[in-house]
PDB file of N, CA and C in Angstrom:
ATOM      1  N   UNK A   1     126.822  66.896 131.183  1.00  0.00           N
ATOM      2  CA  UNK A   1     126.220  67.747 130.174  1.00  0.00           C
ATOM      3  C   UNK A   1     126.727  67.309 128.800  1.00  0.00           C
ATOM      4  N   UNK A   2     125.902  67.432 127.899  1.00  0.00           N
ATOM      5  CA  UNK A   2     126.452  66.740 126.599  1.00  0.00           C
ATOM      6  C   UNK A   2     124.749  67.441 125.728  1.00  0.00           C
ATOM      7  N   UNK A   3     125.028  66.572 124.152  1.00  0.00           N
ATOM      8  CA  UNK A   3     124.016  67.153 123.156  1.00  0.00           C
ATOM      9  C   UNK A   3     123.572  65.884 123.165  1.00  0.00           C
ATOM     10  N   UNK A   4     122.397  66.112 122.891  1.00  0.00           N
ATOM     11  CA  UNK A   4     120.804  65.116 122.821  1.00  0.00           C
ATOM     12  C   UNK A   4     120.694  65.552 121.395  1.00  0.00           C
ATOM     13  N   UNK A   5     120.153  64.581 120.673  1.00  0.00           N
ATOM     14  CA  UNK A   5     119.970  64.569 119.118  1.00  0.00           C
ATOM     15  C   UNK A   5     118.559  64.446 119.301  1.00  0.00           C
ATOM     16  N   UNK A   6     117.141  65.352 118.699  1.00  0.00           N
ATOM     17  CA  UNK A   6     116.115  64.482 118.519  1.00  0.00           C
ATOM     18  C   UNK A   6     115.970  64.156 116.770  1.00  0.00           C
ATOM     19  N   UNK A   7     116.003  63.137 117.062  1.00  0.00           N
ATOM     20  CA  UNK A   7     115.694  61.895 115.893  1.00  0.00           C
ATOM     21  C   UNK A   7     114.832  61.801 114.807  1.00  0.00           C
ATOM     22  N   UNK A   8     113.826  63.065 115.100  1.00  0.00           N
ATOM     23  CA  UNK A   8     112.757  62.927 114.662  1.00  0.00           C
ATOM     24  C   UNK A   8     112.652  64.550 113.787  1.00  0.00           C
ATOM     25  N   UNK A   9     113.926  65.082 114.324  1.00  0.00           N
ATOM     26  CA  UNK A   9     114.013  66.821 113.315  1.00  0.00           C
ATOM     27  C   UNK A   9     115.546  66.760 112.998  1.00  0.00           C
ATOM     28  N   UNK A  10     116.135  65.639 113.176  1.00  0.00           N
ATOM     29  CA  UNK A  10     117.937  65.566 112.851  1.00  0.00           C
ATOM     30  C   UNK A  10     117.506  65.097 111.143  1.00  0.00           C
ATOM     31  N   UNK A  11     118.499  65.738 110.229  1.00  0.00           N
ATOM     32  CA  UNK A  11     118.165  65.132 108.666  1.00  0.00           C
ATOM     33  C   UNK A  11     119.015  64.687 108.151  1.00  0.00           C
ATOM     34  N   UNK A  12     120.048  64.401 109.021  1.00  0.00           N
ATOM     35  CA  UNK A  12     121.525  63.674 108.382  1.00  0.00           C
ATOM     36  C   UNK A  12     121.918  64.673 107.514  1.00  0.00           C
ATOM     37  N   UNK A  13     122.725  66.192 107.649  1.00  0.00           N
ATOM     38  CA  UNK A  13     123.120  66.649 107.112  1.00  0.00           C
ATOM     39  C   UNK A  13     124.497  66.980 107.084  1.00  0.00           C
ATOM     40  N   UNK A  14     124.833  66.781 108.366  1.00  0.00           N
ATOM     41  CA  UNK A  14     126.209  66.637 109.003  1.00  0.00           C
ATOM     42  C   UNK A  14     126.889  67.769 108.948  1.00  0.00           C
ATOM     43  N   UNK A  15     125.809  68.805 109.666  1.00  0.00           N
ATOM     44  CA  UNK A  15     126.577  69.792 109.971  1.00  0.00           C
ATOM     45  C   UNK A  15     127.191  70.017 111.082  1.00  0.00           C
ATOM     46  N   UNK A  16     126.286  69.598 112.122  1.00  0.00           N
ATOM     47  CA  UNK A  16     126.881  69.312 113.276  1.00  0.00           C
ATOM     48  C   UNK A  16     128.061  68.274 113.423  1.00  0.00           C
ATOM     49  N   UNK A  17     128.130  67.561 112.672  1.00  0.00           N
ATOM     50  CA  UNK A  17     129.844  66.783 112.390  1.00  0.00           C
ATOM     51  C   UNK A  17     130.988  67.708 112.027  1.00  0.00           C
ATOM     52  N   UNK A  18     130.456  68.398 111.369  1.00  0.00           N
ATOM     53  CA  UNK A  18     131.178  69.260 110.485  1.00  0.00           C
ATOM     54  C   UNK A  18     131.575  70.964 111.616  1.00  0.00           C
ATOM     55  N   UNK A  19     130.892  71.147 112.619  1.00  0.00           N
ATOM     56  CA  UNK A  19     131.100  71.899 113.819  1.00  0.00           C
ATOM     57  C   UNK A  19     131.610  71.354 115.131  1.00  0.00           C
ATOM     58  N   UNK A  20     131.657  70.410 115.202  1.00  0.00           N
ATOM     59  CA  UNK A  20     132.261  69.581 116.277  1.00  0.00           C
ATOM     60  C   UNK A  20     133.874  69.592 116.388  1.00  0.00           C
ATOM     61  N   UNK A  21     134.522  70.463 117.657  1.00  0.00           N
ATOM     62  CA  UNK A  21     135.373  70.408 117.678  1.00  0.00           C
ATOM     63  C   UNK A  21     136.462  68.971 118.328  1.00  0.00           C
ATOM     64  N   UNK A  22     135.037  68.127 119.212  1.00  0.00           N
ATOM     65  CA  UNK A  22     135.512  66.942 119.951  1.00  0.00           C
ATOM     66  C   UNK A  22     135.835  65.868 119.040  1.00  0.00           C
ATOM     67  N   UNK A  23     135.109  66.291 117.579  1.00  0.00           N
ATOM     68  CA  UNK A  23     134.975  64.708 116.831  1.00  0.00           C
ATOM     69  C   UNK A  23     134.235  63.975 117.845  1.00  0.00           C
ATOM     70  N   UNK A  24     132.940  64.049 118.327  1.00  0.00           N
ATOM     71  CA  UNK A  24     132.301  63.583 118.844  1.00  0.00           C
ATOM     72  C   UNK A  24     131.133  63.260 118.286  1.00  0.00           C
ATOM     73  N   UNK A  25     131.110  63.520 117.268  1.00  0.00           N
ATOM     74  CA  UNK A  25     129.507  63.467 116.620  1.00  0.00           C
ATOM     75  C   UNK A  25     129.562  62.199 115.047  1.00  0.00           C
ATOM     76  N   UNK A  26     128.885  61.166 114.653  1.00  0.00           N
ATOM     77  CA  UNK A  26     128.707  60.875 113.348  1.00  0.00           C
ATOM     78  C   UNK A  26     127.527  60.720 112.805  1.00  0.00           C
ATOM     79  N   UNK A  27     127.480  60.771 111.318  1.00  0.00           N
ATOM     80  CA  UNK A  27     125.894  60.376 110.991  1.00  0.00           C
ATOM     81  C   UNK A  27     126.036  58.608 110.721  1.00  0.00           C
ATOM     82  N   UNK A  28     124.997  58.100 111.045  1.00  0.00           N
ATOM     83  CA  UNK A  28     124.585  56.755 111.218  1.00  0.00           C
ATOM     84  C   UNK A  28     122.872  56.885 111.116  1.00  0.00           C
ATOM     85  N   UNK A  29     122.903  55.757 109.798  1.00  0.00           N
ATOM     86  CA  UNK A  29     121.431  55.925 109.141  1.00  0.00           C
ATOM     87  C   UNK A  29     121.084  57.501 108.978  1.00  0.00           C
ATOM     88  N   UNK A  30     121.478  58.563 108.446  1.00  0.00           N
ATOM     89  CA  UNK A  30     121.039  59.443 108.316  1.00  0.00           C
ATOM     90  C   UNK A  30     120.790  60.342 109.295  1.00  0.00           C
ATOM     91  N   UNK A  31     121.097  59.911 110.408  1.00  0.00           N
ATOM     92  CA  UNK A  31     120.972  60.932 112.095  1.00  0.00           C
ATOM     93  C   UNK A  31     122.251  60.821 112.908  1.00  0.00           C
ATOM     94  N   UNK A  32     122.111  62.246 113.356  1.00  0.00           N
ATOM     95  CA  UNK A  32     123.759  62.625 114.085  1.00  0.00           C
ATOM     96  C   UNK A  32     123.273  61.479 115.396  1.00  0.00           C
ATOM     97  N   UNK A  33     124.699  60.859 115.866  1.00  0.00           N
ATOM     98  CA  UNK A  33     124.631  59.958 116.663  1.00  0.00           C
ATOM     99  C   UNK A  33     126.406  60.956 117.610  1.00  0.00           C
ATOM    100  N   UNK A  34     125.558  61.357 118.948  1.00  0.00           N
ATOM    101  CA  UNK A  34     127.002  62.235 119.729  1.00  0.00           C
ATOM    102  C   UNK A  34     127.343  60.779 120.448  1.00  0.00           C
ATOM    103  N   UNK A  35     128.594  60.260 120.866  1.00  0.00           N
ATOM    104  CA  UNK A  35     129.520  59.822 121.852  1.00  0.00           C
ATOM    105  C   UNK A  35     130.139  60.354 122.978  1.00  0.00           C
ATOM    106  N   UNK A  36     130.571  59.194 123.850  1.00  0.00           N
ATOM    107  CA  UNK A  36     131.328  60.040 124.973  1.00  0.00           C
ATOM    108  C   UNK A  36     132.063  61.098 125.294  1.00  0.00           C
ATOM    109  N   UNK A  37     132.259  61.623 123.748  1.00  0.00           N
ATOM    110  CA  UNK A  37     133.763  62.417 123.764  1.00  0.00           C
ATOM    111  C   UNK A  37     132.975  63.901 124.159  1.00  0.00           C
ATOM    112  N   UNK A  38     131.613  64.376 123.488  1.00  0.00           N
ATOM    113  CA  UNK A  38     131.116  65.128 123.762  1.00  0.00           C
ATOM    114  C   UNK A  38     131.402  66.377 125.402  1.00  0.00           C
ATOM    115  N   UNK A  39     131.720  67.479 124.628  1.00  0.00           N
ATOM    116  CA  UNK A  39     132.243  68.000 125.943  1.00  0.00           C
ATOM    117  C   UNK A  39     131.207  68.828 126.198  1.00  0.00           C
ATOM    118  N   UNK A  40     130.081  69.217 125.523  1.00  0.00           N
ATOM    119  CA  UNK A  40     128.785  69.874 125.653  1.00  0.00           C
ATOM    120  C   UNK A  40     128.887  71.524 125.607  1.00  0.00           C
ATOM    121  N   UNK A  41     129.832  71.284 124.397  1.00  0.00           N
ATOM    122  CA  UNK A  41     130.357  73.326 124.151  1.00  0.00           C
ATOM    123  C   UNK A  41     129.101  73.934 123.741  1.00  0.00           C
ATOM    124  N   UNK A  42     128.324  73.493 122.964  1.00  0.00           N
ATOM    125  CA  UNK A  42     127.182  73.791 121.751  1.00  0.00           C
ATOM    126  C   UNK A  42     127.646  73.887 120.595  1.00  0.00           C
ATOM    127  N   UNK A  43     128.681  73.942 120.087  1.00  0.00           N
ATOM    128  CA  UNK A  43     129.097  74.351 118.601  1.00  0.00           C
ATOM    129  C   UNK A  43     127.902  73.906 117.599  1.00  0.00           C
ATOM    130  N   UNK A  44     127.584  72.358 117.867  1.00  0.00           N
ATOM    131  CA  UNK A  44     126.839  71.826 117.001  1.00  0.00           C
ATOM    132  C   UNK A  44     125.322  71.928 117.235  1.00  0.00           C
ATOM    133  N   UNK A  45     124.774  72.595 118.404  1.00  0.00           N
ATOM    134  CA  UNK A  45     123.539  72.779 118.190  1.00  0.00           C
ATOM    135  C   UNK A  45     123.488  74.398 117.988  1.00  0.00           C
ATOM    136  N   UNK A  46     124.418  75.441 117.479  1.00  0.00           N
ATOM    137  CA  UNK A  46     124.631  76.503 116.786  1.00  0.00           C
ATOM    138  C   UNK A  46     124.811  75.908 115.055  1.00  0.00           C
ATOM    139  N   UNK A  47     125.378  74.908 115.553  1.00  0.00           N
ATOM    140  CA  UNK A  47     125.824  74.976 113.124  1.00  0.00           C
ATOM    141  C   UNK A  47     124.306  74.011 112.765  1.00  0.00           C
ATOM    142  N   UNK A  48     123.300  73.230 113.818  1.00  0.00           N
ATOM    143  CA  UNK A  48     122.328  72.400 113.487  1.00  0.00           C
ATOM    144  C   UNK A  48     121.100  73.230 112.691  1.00  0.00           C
ATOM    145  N   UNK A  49     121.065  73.033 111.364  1.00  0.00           N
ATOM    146  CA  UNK A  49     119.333  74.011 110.429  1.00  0.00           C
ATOM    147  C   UNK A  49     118.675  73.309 110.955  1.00  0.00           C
ATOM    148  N   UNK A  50     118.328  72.433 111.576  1.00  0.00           N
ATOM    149  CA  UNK A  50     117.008  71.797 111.676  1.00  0.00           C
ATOM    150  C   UNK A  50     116.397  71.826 113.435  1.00  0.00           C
ATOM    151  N   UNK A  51     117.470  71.898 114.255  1.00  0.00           N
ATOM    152  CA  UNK A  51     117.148  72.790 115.773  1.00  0.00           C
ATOM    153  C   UNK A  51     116.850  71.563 116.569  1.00  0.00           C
ATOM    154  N   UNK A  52     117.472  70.548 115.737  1.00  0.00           N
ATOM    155  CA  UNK A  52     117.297  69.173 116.252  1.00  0.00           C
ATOM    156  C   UNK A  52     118.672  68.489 117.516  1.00  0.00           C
ATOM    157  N   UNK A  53     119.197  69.454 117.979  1.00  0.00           N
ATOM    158  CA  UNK A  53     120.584  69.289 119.258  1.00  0.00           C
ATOM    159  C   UNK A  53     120.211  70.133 120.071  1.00  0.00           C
ATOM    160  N   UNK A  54     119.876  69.771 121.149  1.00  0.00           N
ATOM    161  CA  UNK A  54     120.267  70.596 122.243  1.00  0.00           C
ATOM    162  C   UNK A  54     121.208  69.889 123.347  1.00  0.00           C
ATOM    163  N   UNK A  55     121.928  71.191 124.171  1.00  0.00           N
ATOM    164  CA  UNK A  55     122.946  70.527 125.133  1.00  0.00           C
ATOM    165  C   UNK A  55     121.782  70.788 126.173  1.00  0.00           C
ATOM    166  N   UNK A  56     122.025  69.153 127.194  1.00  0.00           N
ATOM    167  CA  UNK A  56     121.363  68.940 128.299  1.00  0.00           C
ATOM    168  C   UNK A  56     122.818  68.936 129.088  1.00  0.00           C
TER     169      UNK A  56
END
């Protein structure tokens, strides 16, 4: 289980960086990009305005 970014409603705002307690998340080109570290709490698809994270 982990967060799926869609790409296409993520706006590089980095809030979800900025809610991430794993440090699992960066922006790259302007879109949150999650890593392995991801422990799939939700923090960051709660702090995401654009509704662009969900945990699978």
């Amino acid at each position: 289980m982990g967060a799926k970014v869609d790409t296409n409603l993520c706006v590089g705002c980095g809030e979800c960086k900025s809610a991430c307690p794993c440090d699992a998340i960066e922006i790259v080109d302007n879109v949150a990009v999650v890593n392995d570290d991801c422990a799939g709490c939700g923090c960051c698809e709660s702090a995401c305005p654009a509704n662009a994270i969900t945990i699978e």
